[in-house]
Protein backbone atom coordinates (compact mmCIF):
# COMPACT_ATOMS: atom_id res chain seq x y z
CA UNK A 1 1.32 5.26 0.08
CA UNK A 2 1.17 8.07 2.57
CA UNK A 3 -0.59 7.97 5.59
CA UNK A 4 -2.43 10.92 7.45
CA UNK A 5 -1.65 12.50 10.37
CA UNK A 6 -4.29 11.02 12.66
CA UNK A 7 -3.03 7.32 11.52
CA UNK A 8 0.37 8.60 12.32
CA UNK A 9 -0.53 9.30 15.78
CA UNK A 10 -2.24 6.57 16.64
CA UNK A 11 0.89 4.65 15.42
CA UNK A 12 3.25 6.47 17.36
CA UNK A 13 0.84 5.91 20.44
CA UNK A 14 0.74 1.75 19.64
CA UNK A 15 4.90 1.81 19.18
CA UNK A 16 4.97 3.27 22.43
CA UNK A 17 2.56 0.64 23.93
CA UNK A 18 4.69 -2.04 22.17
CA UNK A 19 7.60 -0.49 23.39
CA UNK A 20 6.16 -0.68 27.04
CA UNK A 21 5.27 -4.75 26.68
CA UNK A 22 8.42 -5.29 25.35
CA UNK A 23 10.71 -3.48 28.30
CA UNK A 24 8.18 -5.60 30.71
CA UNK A 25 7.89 -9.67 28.73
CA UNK A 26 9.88 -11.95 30.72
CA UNK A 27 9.32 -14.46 28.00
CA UNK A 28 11.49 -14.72 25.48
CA UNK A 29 9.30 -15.66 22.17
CA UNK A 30 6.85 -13.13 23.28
CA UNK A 31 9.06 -10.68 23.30
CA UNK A 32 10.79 -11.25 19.89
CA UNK A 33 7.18 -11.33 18.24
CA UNK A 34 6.73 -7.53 20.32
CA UNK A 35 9.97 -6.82 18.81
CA UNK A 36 8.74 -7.96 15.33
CA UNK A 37 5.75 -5.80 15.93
CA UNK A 38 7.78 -2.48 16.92
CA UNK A 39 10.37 -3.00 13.55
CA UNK A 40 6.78 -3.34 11.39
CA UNK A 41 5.19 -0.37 12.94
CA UNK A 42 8.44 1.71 12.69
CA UNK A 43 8.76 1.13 8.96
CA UNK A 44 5.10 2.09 8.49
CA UNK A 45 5.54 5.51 10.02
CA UNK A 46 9.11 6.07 8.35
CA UNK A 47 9.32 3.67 5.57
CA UNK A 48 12.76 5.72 4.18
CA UNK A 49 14.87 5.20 7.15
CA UNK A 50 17.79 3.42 6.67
């Protein structure tokens, strides 16, 4: 499945948000769940990376 340009966007924006909580958590099981978050979204918008 392929997804559009405007998803893509507003994924990029929402891995940048994610990227932002996750440079600021000071705890640690929030964080790894942010982390989890940011390693989901980033195979979404490039699912062939290696």
């Amino acid at each position: 499945m392929s997804i559009g340009e405007k998803e893509l966007l507003l994924f990029i924006k929402e891995l940048g948000h994610l990227l932002e909580d996750h440079k600021r958590c000071e705890n640690k099981r929030v964080k790894k769940e942010i982390y989890q978050d940011i390693l989901l979204l980033s195979d979404v918008i490039d699912p062939n990376k290696e």
